[in-house]
Protein backbone atom coordinates (compact mmCIF):
# COMPACT_ATOMS: atom_id res chain seq x y z
CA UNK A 1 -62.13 27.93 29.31
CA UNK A 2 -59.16 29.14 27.53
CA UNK A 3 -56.85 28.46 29.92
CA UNK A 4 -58.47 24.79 30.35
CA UNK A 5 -58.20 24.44 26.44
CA UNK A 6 -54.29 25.12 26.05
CA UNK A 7 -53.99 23.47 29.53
CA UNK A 8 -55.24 20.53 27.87
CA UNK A 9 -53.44 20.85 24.55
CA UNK A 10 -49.90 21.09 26.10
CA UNK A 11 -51.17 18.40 28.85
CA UNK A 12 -51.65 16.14 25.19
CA UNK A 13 -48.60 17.34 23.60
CA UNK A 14 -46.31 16.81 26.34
CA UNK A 15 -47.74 13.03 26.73
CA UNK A 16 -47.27 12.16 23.39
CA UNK A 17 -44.25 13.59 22.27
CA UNK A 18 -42.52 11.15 24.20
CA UNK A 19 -44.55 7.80 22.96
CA UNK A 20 -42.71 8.51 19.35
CA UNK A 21 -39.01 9.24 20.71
CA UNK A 22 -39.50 6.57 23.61
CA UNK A 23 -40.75 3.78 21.21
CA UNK A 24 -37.61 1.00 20.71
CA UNK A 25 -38.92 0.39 17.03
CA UNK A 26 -38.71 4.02 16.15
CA UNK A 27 -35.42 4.63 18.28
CA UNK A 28 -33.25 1.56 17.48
CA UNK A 29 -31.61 1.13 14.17
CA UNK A 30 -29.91 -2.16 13.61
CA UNK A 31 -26.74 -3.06 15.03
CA UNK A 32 -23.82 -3.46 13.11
CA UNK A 33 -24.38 -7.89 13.57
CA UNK A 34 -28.08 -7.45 12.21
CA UNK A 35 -26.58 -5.53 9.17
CA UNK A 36 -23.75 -7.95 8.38
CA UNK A 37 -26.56 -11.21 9.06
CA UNK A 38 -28.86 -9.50 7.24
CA UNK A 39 -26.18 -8.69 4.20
CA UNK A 40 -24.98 -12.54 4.58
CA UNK A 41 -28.87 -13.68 4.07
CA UNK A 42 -28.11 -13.48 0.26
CA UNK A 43 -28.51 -17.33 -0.64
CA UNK A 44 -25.58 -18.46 -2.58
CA UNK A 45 -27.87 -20.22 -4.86
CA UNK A 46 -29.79 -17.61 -5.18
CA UNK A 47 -31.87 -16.23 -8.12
CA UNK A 48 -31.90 -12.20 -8.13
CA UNK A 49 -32.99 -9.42 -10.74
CA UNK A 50 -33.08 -5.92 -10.68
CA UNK A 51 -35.05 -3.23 -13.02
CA UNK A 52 -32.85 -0.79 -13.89
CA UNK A 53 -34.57 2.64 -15.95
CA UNK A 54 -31.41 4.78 -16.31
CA UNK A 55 -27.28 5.19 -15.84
CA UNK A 56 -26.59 5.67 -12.40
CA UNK A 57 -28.84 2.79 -11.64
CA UNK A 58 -27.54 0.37 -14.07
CA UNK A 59 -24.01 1.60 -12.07
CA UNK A 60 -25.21 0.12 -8.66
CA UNK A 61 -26.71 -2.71 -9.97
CA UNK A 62 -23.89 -4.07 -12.26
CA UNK A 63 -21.96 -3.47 -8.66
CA UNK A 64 -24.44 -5.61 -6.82
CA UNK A 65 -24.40 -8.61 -9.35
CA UNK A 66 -20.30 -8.35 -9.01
CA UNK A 67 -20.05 -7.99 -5.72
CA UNK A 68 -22.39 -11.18 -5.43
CA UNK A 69 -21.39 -12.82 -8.01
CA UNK A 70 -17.83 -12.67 -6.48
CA UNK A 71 -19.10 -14.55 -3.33
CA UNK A 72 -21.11 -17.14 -5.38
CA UNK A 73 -20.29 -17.76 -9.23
CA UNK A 74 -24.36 -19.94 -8.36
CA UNK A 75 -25.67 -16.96 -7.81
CA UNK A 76 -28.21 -15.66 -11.10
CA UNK A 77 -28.30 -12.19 -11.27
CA UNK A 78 -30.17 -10.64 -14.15
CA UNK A 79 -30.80 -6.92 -14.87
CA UNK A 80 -33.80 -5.93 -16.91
CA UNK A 81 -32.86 -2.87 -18.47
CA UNK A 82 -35.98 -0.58 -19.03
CA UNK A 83 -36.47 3.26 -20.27
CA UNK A 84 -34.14 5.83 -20.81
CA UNK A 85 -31.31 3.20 -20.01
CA UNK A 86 -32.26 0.99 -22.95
CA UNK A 87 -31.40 4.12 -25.25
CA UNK A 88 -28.27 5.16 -23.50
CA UNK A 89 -27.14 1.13 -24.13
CA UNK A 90 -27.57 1.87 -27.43
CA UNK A 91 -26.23 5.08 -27.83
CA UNK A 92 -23.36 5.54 -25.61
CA UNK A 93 -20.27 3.89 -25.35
CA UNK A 94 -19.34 3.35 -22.00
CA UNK A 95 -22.79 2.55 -21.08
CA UNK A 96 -22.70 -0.27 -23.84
CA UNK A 97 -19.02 -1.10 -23.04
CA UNK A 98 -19.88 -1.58 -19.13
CA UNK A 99 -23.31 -3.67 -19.97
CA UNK A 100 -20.69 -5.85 -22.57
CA UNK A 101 -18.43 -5.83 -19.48
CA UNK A 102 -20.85 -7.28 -17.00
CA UNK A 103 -22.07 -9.98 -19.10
CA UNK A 104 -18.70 -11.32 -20.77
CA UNK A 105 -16.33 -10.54 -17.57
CA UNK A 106 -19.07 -11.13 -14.77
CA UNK A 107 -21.64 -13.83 -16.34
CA UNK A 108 -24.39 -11.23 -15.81
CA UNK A 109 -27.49 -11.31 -17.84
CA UNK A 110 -28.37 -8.73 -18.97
CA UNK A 111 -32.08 -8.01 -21.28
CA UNK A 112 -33.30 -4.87 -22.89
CA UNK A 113 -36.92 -4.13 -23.25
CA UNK A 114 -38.66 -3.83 -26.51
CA UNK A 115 -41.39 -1.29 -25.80
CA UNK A 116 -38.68 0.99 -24.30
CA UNK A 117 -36.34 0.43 -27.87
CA UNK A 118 -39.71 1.08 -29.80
CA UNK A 119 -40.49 4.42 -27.51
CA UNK A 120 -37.04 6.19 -27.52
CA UNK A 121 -37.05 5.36 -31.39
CA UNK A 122 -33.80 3.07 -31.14
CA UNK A 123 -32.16 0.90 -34.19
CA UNK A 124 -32.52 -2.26 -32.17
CA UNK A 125 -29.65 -3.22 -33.87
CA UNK A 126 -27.23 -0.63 -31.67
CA UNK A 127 -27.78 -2.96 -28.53
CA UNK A 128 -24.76 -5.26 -28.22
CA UNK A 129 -25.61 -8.65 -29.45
CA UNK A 130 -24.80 -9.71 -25.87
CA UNK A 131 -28.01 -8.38 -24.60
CA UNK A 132 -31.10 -9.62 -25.73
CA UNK A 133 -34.83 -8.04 -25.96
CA UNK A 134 -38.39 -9.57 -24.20
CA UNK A 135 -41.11 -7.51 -25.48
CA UNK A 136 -42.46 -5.77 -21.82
CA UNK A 137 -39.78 -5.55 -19.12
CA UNK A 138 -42.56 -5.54 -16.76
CA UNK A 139 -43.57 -9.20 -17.95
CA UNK A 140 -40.21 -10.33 -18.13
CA UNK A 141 -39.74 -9.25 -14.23
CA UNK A 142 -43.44 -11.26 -13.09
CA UNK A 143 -42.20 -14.50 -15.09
CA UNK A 144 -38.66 -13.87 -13.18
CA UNK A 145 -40.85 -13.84 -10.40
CA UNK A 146 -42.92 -16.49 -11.09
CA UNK A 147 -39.73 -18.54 -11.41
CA UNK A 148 -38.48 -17.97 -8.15
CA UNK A 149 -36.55 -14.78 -8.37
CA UNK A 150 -36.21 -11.83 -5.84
CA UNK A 151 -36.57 -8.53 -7.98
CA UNK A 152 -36.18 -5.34 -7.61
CA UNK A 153 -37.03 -1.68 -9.34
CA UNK A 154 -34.15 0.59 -9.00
């Protein structure tokens, strides 16, 4: 009976290992023409806003509203600042100089949550006047929604 058992068992293993590797969705990633089409998709109307909570994110997404904003000045790209970000805005200068940046040199917009200024103990007063405050960040993002946008937490 032993013998059936790990008869069996390597019988099963040896059947279904292959399924996984075998399977075209698991095995193909996309070609370099899905990747660019899929890159291209980005509507130049289009209405976009990403949730950023901290430095290295505000980073990529400043970089994301540039790099479309360069393709499309139509384009409406917002980030909603949230978190330990809305403190370091506040508190250190190149983070405020590259939020002043983005909205004066790129046309991003840029807004700063109130419950995060209120929780990290913030003067509201150290945000740049360029960047305004909604009360709930998470609010803010369902209205963007609500109004068409595409948004993301980064």
């Amino acid at each position: 009976m032993k013998k059936f058992s790990k008869l069996l068992t390597l019988t099963a293993a040896v059947a279904i290992i292959p399924l996984g590797v075998a399977n075209p969705a698991y095995a193909q990633p996309p070609s370099v023409e899905e990747i660019l089409a899929t890159e291209n998709a980005v509507r130049a109307d289009g209405k976009y806003a990403l949730l950023a909570s901290d430095g290295r994110h505000l980073d990529g997404a400043i970089m994301t509203g540039r790099e479309l904003k360069a393709k499309s000045s139509a384009i409406d790209f917002q980030i909603v600042a949230y978190g330990q970000l809305v403190q370091e805005i506040a508190t250190t200068p190149a983070v405020k100089d590259a939020v002043r940046r983005a909205v004066i040199d790129d046309g991003l917009k840029v807004v700063a949550c109130n419950i995060s200024v209120q929780r990290t103990g913030i003067d509201p007063a150290l945000l740049p006047p360029e960047i305004p405050t909604t009360g709930n960040a998470l609010t803010y993002a369902l209205g963007l929604q609500e109004q068409g946008y595409k948004t993301l937490t980064y």
